[in-house]
C-alpha atoms as a PDB file:
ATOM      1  CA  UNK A   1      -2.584-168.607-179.682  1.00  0.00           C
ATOM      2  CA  UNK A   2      -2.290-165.246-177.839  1.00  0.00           C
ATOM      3  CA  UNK A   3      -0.681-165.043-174.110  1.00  0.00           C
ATOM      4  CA  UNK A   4      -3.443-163.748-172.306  1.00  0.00           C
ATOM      5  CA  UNK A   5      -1.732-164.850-168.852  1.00  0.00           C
ATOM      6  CA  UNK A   6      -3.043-161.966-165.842  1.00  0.00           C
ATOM      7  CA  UNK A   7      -0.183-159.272-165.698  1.00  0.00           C
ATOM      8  CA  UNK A   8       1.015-158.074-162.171  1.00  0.00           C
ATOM      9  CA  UNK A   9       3.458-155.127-162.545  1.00  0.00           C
ATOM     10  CA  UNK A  10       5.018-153.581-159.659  1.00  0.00           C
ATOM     11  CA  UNK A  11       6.645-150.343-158.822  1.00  0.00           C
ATOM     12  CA  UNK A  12       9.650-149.813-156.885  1.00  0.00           C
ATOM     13  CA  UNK A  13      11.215-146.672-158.102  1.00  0.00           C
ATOM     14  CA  UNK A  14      10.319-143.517-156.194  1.00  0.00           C
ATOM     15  CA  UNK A  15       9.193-140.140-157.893  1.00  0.00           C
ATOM     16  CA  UNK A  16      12.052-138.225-156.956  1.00  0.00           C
ATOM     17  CA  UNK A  17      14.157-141.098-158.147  1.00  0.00           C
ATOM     18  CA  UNK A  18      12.899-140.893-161.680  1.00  0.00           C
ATOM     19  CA  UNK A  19       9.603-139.538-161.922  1.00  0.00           C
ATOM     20  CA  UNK A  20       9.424-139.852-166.030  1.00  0.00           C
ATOM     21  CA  UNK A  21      10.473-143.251-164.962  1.00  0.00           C
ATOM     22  CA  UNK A  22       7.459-144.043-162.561  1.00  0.00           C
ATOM     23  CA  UNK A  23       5.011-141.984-165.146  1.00  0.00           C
ATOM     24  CA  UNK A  24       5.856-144.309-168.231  1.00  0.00           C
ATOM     25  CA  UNK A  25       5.613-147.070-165.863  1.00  0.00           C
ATOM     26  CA  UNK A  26       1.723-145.745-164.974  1.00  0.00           C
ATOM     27  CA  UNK A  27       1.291-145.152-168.440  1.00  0.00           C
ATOM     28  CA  UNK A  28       3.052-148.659-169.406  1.00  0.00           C
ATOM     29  CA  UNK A  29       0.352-150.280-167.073  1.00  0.00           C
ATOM     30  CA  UNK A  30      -2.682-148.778-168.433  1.00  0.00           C
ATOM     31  CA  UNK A  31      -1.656-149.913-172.190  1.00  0.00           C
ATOM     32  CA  UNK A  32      -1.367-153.186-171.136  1.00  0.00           C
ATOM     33  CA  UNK A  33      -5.016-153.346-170.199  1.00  0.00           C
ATOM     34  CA  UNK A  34      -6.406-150.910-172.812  1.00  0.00           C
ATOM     35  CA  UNK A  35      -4.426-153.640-175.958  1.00  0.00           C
ATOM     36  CA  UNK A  36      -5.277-156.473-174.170  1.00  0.00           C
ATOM     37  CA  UNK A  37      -8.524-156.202-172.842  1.00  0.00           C
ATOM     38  CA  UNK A  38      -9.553-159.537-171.842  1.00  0.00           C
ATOM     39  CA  UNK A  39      -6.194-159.597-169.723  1.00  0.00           C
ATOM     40  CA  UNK A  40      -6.034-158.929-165.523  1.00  0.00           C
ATOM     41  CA  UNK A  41      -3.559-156.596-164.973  1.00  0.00           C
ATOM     42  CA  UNK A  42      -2.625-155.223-161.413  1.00  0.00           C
ATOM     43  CA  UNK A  43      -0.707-152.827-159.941  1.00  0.00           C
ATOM     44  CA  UNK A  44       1.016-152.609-156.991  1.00  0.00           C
ATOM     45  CA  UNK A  45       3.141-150.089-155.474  1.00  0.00           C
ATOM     46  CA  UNK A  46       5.819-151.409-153.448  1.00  0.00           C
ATOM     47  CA  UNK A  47       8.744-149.597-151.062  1.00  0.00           C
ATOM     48  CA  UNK A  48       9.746-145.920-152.789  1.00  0.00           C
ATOM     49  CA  UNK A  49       6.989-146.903-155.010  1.00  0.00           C
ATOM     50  CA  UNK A  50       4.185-145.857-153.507  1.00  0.00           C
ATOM     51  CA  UNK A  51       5.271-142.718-153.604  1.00  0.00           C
ATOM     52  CA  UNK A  52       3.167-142.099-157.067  1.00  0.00           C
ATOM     53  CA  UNK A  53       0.229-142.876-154.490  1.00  0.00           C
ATOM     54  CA  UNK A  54       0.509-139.741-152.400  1.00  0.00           C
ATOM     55  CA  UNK A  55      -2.307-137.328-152.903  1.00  0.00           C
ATOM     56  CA  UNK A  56      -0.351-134.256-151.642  1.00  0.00           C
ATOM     57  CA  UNK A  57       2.632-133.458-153.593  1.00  0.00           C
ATOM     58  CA  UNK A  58       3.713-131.598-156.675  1.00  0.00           C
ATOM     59  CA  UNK A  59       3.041-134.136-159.557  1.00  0.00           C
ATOM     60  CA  UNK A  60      -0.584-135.250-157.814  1.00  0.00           C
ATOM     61  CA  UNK A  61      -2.850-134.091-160.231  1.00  0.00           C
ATOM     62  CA  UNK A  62      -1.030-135.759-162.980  1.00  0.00           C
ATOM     63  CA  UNK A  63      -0.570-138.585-161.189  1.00  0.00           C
ATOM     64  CA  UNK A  64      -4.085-138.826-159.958  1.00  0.00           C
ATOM     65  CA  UNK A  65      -5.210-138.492-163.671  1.00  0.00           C
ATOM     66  CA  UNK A  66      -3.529-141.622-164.417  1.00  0.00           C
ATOM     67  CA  UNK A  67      -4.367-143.748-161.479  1.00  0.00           C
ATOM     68  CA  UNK A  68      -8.331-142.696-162.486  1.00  0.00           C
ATOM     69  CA  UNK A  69      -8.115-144.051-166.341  1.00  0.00           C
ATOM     70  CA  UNK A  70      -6.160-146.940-164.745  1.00  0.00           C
ATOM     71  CA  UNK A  71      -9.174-147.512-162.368  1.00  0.00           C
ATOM     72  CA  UNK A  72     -11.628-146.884-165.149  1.00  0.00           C
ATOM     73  CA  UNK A  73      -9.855-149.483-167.837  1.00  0.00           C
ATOM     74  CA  UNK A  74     -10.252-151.686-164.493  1.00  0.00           C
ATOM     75  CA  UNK A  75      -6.865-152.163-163.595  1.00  0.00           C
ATOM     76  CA  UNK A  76      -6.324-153.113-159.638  1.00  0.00           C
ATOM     77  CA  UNK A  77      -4.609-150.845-157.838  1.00  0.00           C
ATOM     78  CA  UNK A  78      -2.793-152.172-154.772  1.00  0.00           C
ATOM     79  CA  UNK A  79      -0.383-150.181-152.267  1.00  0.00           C
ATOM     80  CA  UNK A  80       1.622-151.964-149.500  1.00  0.00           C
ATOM     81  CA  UNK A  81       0.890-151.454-146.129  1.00  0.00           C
ATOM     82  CA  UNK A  82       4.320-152.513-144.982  1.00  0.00           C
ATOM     83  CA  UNK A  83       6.239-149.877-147.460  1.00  0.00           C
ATOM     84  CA  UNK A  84       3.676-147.478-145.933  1.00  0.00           C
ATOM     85  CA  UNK A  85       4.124-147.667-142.677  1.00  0.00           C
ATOM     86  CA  UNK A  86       8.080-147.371-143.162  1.00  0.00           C
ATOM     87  CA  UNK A  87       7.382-144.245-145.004  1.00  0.00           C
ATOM     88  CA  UNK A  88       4.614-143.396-142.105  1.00  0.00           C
ATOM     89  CA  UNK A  89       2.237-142.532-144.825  1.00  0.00           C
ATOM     90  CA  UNK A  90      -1.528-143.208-143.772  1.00  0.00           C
ATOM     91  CA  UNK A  91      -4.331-144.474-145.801  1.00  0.00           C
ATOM     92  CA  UNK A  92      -6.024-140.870-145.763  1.00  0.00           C
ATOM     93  CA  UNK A  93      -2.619-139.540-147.463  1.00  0.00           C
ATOM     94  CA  UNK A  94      -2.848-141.149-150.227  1.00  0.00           C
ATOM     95  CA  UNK A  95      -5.077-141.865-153.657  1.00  0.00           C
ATOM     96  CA  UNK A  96      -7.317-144.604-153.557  1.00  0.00           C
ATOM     97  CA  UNK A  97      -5.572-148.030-153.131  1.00  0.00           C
ATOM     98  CA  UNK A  98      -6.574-151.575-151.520  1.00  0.00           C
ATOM     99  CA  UNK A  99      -3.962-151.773-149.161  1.00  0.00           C
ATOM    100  CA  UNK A 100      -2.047-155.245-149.265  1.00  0.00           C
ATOM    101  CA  UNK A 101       0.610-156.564-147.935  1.00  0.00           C
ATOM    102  CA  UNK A 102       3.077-156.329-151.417  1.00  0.00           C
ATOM    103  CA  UNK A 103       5.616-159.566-150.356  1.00  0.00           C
ATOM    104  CA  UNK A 104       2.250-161.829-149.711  1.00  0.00           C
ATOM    105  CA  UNK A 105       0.202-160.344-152.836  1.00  0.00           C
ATOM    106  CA  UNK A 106       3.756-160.758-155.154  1.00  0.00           C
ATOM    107  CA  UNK A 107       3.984-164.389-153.872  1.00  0.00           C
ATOM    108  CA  UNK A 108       0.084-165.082-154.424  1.00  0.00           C
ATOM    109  CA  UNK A 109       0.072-163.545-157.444  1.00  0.00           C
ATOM    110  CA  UNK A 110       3.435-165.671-159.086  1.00  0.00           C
ATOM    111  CA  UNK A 111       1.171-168.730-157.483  1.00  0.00           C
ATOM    112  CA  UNK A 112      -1.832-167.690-159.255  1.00  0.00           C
ATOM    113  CA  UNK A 113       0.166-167.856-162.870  1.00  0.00           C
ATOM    114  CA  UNK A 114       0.645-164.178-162.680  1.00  0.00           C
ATOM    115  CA  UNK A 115       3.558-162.482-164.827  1.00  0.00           C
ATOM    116  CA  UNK A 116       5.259-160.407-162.471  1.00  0.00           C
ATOM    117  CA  UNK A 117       6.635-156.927-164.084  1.00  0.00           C
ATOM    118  CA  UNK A 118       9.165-155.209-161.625  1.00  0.00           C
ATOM    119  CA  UNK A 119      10.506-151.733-162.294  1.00  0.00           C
END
């Protein structure tokens, strides 16, 4: 019987950080979805995180690229509002997210049955 349990995986490492890091994470996330099809997967970027989320930096375009195919395989991508507004980042800054609140939507999730993926 195959483990087709919905997939949360979140990101906490910032770009400058390790940006290969947070790019095979994006990439990672988007494989998930594209060998398991019938599997919800999610993706939410949490504290330094969110950083992959800006639309005005350096590595946008790639990023952007990835968040798109990530959209289009119809992975959910989340941003939280708290790491946000410590960062003083505004919705208008960054790529297209639903803005959640990442403690509440980690604990929902884990309630839900998700598996939780932290890097």
């Amino acid at each position: 019987m195959e483990n087709n349990q919905p997939t949360l995986v979140v990101l906490t490492t910032g770009k400058e950080e390790a940006f290969v890091r947070a790019n095979s994470i994006l990439q990672m996330t988007l494989m998930l979805k594209k060998f398991r099809p019938e599997m919800a997967v999610e993706f939410l970027a949490l504290g330094p995180g969110i950083e992959v989320l800006k639309s005005n930096q350096k590595n946008s375009p790639q990023f952007g690229q990835q968040l798109q195919a990530m959209r289009e395989a119809g992975i959910a991508i989340t941003v939280c509002e708290v790491s946000m507004q410590n960062l003083g980042l505004t919705a208008d800054q960054m790529f297209e997210a639903q803005i959640v609140r990442g403690g509440q939507e980690v604990a929902q999730r884990l309630g839900e049955g998700y598996h939780v993926l932290t890097f």
